[in-house]
C-alpha atoms as a PDB file:
ATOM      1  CA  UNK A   1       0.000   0.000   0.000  1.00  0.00           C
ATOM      2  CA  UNK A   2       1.223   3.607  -0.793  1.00  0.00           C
ATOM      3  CA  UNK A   3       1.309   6.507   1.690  1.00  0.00           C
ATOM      4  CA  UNK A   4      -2.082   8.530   1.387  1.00  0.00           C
ATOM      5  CA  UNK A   5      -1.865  11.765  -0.435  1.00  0.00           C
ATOM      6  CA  UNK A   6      -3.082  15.238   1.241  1.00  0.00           C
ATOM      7  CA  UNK A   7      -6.762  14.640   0.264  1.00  0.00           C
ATOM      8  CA  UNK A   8      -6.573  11.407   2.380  1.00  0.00           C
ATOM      9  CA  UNK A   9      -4.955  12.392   5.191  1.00  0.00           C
ATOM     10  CA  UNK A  10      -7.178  15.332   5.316  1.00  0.00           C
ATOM     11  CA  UNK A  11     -10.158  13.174   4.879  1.00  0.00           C
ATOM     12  CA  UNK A  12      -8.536  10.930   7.703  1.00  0.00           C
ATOM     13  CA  UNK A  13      -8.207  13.949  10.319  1.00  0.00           C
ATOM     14  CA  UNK A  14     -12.097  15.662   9.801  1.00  0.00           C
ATOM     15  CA  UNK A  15     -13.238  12.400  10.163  1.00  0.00           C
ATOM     16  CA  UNK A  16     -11.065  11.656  13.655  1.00  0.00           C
ATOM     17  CA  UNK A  17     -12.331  14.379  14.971  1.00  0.00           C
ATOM     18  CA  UNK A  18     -16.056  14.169  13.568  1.00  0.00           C
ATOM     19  CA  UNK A  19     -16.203  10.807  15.747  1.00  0.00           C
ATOM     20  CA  UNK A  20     -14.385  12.186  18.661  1.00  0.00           C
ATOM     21  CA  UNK A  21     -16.905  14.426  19.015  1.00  0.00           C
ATOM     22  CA  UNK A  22     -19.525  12.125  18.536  1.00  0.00           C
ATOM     23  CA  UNK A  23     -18.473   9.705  20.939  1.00  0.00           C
ATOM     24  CA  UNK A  24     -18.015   7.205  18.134  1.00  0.00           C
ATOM     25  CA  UNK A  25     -15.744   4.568  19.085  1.00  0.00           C
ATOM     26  CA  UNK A  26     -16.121   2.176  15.818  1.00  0.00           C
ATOM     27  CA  UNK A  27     -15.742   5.026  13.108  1.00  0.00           C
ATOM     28  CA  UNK A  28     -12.477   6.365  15.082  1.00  0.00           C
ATOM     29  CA  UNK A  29     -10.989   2.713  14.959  1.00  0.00           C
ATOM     30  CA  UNK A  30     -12.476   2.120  11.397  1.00  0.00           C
ATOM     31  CA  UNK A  31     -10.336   5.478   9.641  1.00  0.00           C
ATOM     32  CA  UNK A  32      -7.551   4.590  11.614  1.00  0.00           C
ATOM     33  CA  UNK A  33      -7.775   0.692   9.681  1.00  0.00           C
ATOM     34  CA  UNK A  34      -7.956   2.977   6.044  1.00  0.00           C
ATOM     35  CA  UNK A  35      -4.945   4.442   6.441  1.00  0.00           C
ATOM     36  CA  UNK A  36      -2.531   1.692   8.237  1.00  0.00           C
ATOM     37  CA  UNK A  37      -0.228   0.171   5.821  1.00  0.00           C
ATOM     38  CA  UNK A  38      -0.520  -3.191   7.114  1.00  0.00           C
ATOM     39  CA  UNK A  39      -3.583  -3.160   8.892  1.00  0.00           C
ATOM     40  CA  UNK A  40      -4.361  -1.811  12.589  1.00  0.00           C
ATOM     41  CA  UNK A  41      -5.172  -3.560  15.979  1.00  0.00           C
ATOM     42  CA  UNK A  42      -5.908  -2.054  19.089  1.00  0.00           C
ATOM     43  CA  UNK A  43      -5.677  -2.186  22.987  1.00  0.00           C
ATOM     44  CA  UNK A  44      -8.394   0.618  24.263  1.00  0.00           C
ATOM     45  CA  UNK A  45      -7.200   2.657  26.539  1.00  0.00           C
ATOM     46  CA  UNK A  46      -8.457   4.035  29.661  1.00  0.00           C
ATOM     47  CA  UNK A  47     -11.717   6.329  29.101  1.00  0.00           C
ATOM     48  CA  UNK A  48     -12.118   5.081  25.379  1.00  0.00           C
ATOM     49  CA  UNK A  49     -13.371   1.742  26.449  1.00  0.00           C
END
């Protein structure tokens, strides 16, 4: 997989903080999984459980 380009990463940020603020836990993970190279996994932290 390539690096995303400016309109990605762009998309990528709005959208992390569009489900921040809306408390939404699986479209936070979800962006993070469109962008990762080789996939993402998580451990929730403390507060974001």
């Amino acid at each position: 997989m390539t690096s995303p380009d400016s309109v990605a990463l762009e998309r990528f940020m709005q959208g992390q903080v569009a489900c921040w603020n809306a408390h939404g836990k699986a479209g936070f993970m979800a962006l993070y999984r469109t962008v990762a190279a080789d996939g993402a996994s998580f451990v929730p932290f403390r507060g974001f459980a």
